[in-house]
Protein backbone atom coordinates (compact mmCIF):
# COMPACT_ATOMS: atom_id res chain seq x y z
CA UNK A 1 -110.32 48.98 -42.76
CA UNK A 2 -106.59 49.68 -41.97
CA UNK A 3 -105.92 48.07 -38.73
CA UNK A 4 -104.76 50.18 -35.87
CA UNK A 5 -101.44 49.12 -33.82
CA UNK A 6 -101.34 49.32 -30.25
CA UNK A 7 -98.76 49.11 -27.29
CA UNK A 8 -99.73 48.63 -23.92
CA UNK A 9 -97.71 50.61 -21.30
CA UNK A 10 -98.72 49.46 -17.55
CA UNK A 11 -96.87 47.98 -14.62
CA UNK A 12 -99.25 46.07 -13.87
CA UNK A 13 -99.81 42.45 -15.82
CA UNK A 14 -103.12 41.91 -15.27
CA UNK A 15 -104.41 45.42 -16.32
CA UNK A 16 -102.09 45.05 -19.57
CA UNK A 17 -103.81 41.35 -19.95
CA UNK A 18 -107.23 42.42 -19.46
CA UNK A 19 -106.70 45.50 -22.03
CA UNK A 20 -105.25 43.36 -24.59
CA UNK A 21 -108.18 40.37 -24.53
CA UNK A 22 -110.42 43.30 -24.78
CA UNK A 23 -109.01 45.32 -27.35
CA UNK A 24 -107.93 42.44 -29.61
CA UNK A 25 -111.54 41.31 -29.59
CA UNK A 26 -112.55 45.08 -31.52
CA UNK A 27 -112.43 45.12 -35.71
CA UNK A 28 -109.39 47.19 -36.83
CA UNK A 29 -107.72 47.30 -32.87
CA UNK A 30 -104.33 44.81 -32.78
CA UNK A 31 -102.37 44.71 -29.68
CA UNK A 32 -98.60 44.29 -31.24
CA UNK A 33 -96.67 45.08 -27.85
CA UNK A 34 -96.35 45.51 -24.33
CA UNK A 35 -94.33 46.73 -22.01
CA UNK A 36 -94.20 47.26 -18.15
CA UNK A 37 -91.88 50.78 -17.81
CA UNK A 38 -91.22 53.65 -19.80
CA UNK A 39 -87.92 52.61 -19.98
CA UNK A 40 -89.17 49.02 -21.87
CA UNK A 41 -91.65 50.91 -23.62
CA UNK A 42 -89.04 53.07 -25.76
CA UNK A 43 -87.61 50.14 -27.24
CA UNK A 44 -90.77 48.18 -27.95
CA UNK A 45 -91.98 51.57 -29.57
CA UNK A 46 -88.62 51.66 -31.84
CA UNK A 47 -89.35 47.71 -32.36
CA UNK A 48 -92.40 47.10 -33.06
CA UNK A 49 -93.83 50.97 -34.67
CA UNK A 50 -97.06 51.20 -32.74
CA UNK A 51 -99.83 53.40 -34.50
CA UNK A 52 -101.16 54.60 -30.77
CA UNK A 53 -99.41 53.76 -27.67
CA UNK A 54 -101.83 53.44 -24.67
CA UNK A 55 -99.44 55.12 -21.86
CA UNK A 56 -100.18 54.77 -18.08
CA UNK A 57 -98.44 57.57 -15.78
CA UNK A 58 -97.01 56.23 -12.78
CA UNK A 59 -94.68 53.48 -13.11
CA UNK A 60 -91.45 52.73 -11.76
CA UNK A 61 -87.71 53.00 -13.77
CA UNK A 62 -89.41 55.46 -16.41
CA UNK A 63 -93.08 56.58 -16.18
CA UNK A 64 -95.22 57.82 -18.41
CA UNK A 65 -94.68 61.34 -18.68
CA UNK A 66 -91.13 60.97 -19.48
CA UNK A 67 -91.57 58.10 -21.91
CA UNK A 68 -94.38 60.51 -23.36
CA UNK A 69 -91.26 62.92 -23.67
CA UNK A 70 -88.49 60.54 -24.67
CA UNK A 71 -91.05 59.10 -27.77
CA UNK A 72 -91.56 62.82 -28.97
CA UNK A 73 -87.91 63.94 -28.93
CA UNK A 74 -87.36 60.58 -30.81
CA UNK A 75 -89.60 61.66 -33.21
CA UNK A 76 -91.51 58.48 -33.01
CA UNK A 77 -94.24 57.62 -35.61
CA UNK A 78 -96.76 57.39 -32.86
CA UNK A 79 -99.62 59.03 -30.78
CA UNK A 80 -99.83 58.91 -27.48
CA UNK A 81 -103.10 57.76 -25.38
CA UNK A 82 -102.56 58.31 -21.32
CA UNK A 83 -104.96 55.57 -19.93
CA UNK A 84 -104.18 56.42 -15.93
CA UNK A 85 -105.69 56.58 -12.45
CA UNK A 86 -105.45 59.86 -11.92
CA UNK A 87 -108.47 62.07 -12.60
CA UNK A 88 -105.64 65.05 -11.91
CA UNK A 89 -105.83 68.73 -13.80
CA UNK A 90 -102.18 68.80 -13.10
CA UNK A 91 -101.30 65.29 -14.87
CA UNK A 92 -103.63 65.83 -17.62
CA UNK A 93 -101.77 69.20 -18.50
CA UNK A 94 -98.34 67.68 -18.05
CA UNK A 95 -98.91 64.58 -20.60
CA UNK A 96 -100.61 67.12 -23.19
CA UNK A 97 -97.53 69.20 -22.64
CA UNK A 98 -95.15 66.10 -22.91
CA UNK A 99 -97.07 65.45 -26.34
CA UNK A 100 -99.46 62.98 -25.66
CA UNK A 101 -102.66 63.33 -27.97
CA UNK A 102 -105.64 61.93 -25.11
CA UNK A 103 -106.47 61.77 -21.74
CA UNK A 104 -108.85 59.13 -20.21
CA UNK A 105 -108.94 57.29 -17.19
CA UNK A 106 -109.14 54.24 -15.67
CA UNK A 107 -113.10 54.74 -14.74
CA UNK A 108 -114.10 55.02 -18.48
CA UNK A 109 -116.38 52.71 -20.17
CA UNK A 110 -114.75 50.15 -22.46
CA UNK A 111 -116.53 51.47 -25.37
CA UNK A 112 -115.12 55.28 -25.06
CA UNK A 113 -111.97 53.50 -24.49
CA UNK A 114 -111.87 52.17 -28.47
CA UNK A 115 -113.55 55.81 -29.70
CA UNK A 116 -110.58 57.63 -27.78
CA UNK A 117 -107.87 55.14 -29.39
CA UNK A 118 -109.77 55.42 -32.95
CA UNK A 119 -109.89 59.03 -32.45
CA UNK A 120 -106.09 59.70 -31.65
CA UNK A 121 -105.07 57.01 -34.58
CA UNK A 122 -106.50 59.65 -36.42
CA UNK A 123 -104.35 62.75 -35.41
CA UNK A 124 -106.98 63.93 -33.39
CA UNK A 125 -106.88 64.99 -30.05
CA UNK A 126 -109.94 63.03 -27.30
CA UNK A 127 -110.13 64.13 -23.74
CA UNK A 128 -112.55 62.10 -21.70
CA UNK A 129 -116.09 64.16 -21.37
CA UNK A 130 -115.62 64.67 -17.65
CA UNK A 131 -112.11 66.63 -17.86
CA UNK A 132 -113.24 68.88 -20.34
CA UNK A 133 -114.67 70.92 -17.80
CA UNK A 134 -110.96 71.73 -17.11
CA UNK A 135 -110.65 73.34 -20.26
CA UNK A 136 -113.56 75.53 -20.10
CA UNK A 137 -112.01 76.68 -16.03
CA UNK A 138 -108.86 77.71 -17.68
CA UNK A 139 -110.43 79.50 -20.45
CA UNK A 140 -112.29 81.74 -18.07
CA UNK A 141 -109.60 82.26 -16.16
CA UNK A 142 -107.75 83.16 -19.36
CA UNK A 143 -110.32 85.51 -19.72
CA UNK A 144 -110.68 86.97 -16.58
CA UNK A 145 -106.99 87.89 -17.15
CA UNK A 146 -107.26 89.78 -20.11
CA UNK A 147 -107.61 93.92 -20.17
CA UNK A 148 -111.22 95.12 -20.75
CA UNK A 149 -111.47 96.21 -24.35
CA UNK A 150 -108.84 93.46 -25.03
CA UNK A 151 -111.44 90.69 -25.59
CA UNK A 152 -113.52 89.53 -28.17
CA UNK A 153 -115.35 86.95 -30.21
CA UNK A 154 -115.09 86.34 -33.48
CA UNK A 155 -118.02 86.24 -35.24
CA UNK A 156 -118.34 82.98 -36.91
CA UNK A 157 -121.25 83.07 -39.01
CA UNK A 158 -120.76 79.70 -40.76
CA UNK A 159 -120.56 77.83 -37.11
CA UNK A 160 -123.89 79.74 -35.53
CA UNK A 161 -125.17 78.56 -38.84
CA UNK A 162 -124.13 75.13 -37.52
CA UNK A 163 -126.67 75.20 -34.49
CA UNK A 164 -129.30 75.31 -37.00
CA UNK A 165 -129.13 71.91 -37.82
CA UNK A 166 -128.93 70.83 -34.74
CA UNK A 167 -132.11 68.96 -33.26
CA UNK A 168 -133.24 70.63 -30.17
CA UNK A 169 -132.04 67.44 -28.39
CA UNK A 170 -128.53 67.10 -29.94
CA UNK A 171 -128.36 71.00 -28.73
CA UNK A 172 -129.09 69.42 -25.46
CA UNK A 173 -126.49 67.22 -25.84
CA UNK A 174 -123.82 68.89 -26.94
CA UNK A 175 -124.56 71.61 -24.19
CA UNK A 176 -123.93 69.03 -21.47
CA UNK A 177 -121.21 67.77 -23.07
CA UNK A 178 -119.36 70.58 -23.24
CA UNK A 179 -120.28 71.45 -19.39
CA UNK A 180 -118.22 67.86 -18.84
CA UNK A 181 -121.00 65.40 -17.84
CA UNK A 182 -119.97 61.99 -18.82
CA UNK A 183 -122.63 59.89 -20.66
CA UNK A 184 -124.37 58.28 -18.11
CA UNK A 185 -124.60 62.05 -16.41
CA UNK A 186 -126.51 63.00 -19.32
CA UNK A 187 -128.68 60.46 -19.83
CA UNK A 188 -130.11 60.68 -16.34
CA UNK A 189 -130.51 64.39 -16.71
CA UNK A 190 -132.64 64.00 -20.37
CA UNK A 191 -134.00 60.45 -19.44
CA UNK A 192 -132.28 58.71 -22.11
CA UNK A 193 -130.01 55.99 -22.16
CA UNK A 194 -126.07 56.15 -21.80
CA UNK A 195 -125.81 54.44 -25.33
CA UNK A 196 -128.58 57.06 -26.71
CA UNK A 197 -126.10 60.09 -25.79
CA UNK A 198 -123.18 57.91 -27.23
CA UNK A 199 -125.64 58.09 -30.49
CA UNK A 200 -126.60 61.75 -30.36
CA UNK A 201 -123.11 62.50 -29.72
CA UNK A 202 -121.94 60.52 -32.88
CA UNK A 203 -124.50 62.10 -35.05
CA UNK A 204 -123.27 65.68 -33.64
CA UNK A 205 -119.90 65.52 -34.74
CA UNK A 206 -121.00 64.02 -37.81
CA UNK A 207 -123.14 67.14 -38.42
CA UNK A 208 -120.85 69.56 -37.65
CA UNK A 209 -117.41 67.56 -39.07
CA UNK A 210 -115.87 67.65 -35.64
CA UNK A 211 -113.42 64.89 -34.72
CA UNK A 212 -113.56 64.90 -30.28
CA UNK A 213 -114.83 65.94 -27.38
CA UNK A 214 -112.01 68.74 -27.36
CA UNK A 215 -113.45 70.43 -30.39
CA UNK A 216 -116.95 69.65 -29.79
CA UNK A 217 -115.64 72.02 -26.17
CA UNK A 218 -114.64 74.63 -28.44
CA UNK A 219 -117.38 75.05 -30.65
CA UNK A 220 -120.10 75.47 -27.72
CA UNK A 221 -117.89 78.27 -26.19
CA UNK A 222 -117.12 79.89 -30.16
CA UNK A 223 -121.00 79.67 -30.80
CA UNK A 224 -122.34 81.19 -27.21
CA UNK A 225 -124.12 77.99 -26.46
CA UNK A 226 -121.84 77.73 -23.30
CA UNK A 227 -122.22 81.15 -21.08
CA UNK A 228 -118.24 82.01 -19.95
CA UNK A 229 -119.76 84.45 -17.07
């Protein structure tokens, strides 16, 4: 297993201290810098070549939208997780627009913390479950903005296909999901445990050779399982 290099952006020593006991505790996860500003976190990045850079937002010289910037125009050979307190439409679109690659807050579980890392090591894009809903508001409204006999859907035949072999519980799933519940949202609505979800979830995007929660989004809205009205 190629092991995944990480700098830890945060003002704030003892979040950047508890993050790095954690994460330096997970197979293939090495914490190889840190730094406290955007400012500090350019050099380290130029330094040290961090695969993913976990990026808080609001910190004082530089913060993390800018530094999400600066790294990009550098052409730095890194991605870019935003680990931040702000559960914010408007920040989330700003670092995806600055060039960061995920999204998750503060609130998440530890566990979805290493997925989203693993998943944006991989050039993939990972929002945290609960924002997605964003995505699917600004798609309507997209939508709702476009001329009648304008719109339409694609028929993809190969990805209705895909339902098929789907259990009717991992349809479940994937349907709440994509609405934005977070784990422990769906397992109270299905009576099933957090970690059960995390499982279904896992075997989903195994089954269907999707790579986040982004693209897991997309597909329910492609395949009609989510209703846009």
């Amino acid at each position: 297993m190629t092991t995944i290099r990480l700098m830890l952006v945060d003002d704030h020593d003892i979040v950047r201290t508890g993050l790095k006991s954690f994460l330096d505790t997970q197979d293939g996860l090495e914490v190889v810098a840190e730094a406290s500003s955007g400012q500090e976190a350019l050099e380290q990045a130029l330094n040290t070549n961090p695969d993913v850079v976990v990026m808080d937002i609001t910190m004082p010289e530089m913060d993390g939208l800018e530094a999400t910037r600066r790294l990009r125009e550098l052409d730095a050979d890194c991605y870019i997780l935003a680990l931040t307190v702000h559960e914010d439409k408007q920040y989330l679109f700003e670092m995806l627009s600055a060039g960061a690659s995920g999204y998750v807050t503060k609130q998440v579980a530890a566990e979805e913390l290493v997925t989203a890392i693993r998943c944006v090591a991989l050039g993939n894009v990972y929002l945290q479950p609960a924002l997605a809903r964003w995505l699917l508001e600004d798609y309507r409204r997209l939508l709702s903005q476009t001329p009648p006999g304008v719109r339409h859907f694609e028929n993809h035949e190969h990805e209705e296909k895909g339902l098929d072999i789907l259990s009717h519980r991992e349809l479940q799933v994937l349907e709440a999901v994509a609405e934005g519940y977070t784990n422990n949202q769906i397992g109270e609505q299905l009576g099933i445990s957090p970690k059960t979800v995390a499982r279904h979830r896992e075997r989903i995007m195994h089954k269907l050779n999707l790579h986040s929660s982004t693209e897991l989004v997309k597909f329910a809205i492609r395949t009609g399982l989510i209703d846009l009205k």
